[in-house]
Protein backbone atom coordinates (compact mmCIF):
# COMPACT_ATOMS: atom_id res chain seq x y z
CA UNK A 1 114.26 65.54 83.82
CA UNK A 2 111.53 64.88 81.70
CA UNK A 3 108.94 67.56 83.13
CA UNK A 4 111.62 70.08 83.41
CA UNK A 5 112.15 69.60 79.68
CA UNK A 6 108.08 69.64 79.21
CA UNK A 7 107.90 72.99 81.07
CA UNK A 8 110.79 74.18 78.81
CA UNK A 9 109.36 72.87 75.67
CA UNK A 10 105.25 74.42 76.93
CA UNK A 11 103.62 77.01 75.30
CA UNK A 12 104.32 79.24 78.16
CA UNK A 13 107.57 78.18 79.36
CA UNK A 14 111.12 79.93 79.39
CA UNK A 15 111.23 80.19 75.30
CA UNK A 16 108.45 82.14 74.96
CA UNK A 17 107.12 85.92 75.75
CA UNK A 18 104.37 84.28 77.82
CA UNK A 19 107.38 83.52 80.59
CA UNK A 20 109.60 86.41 79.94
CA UNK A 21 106.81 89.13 79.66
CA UNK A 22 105.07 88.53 83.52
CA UNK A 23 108.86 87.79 84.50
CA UNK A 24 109.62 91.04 83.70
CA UNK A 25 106.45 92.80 84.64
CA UNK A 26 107.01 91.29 87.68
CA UNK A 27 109.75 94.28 88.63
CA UNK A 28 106.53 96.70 89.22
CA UNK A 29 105.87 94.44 92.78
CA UNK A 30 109.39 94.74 93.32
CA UNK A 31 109.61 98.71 92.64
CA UNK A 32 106.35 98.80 94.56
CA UNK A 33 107.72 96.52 97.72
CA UNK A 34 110.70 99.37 97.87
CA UNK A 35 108.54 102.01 97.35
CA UNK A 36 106.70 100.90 100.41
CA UNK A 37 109.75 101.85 102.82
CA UNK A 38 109.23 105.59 101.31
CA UNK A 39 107.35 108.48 102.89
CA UNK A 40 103.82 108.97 101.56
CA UNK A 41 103.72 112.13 100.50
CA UNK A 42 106.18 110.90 98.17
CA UNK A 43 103.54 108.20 96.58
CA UNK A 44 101.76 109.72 93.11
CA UNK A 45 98.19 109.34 94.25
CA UNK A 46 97.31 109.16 90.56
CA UNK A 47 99.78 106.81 89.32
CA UNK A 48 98.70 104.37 92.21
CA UNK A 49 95.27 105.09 91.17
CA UNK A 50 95.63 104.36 87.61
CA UNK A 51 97.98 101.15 88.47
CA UNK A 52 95.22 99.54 90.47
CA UNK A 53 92.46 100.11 87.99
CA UNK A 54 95.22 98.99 84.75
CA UNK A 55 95.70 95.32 86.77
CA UNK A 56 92.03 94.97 87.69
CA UNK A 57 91.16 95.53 84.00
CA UNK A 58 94.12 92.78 82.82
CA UNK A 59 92.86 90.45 85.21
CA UNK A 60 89.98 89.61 83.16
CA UNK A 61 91.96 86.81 81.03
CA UNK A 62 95.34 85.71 81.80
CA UNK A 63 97.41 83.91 79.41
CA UNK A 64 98.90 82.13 82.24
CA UNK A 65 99.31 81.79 86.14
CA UNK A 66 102.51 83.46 86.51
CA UNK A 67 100.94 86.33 84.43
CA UNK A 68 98.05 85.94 87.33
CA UNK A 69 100.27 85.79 89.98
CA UNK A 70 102.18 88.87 89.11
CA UNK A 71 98.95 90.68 88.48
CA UNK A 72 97.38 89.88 91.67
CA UNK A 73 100.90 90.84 93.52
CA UNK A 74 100.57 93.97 91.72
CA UNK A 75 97.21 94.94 92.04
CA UNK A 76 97.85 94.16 96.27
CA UNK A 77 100.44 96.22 96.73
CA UNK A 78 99.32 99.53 94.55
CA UNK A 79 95.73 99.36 96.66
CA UNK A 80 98.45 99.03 99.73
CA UNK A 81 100.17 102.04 98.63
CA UNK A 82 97.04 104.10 97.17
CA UNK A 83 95.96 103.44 100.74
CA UNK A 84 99.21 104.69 102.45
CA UNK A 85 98.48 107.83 99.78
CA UNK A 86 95.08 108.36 100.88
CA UNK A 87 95.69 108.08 104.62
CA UNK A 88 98.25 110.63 104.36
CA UNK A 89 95.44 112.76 102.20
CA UNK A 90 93.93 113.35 105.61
């Protein structure tokens, strides 16, 4: 009980933005694990583009590790579907 209520009270637990901010970011894996079941041609070569380049540039410094989790969850799977994109491309 006592490190549950140390995560709650942290600096980075479930009463701050610094949980609820990657929690929620954390739907862009999600939309991007659905959007994996979806034709190609239907992928935005662009967006995927600009996706993978926004999550290597936030990478730099994360507040915290779920922030770097989500991040690196995010970055794999828009390379995965930028990849899917580019395959189709050809």
């Amino acid at each position: 009980m006592a490190s549950f209520l140390a995560f709650l009270n942290s600096p980075v637990g479930p009463k701050t933005t610094h949980f609820w901010g990657p929690v929620a970011n954390c739907g862009f894996v999600v939309a991007g694990l659905v959007d994996m079941q979806k034709h190609p041609e239907m992928i935005s070569g662009n967006m995927s583009a600009a996706m993978c380049v926004f999550w290597i540039i936030h990478e730099v410094q994360p507040r915290n590790y779920l922030l770097l989790a989500c991040h690196a969850s995010n970055e794999t799977v828009q390379m995965y579907q930028f990849s899917r994109w580019l395959k189709h491309q050809r």
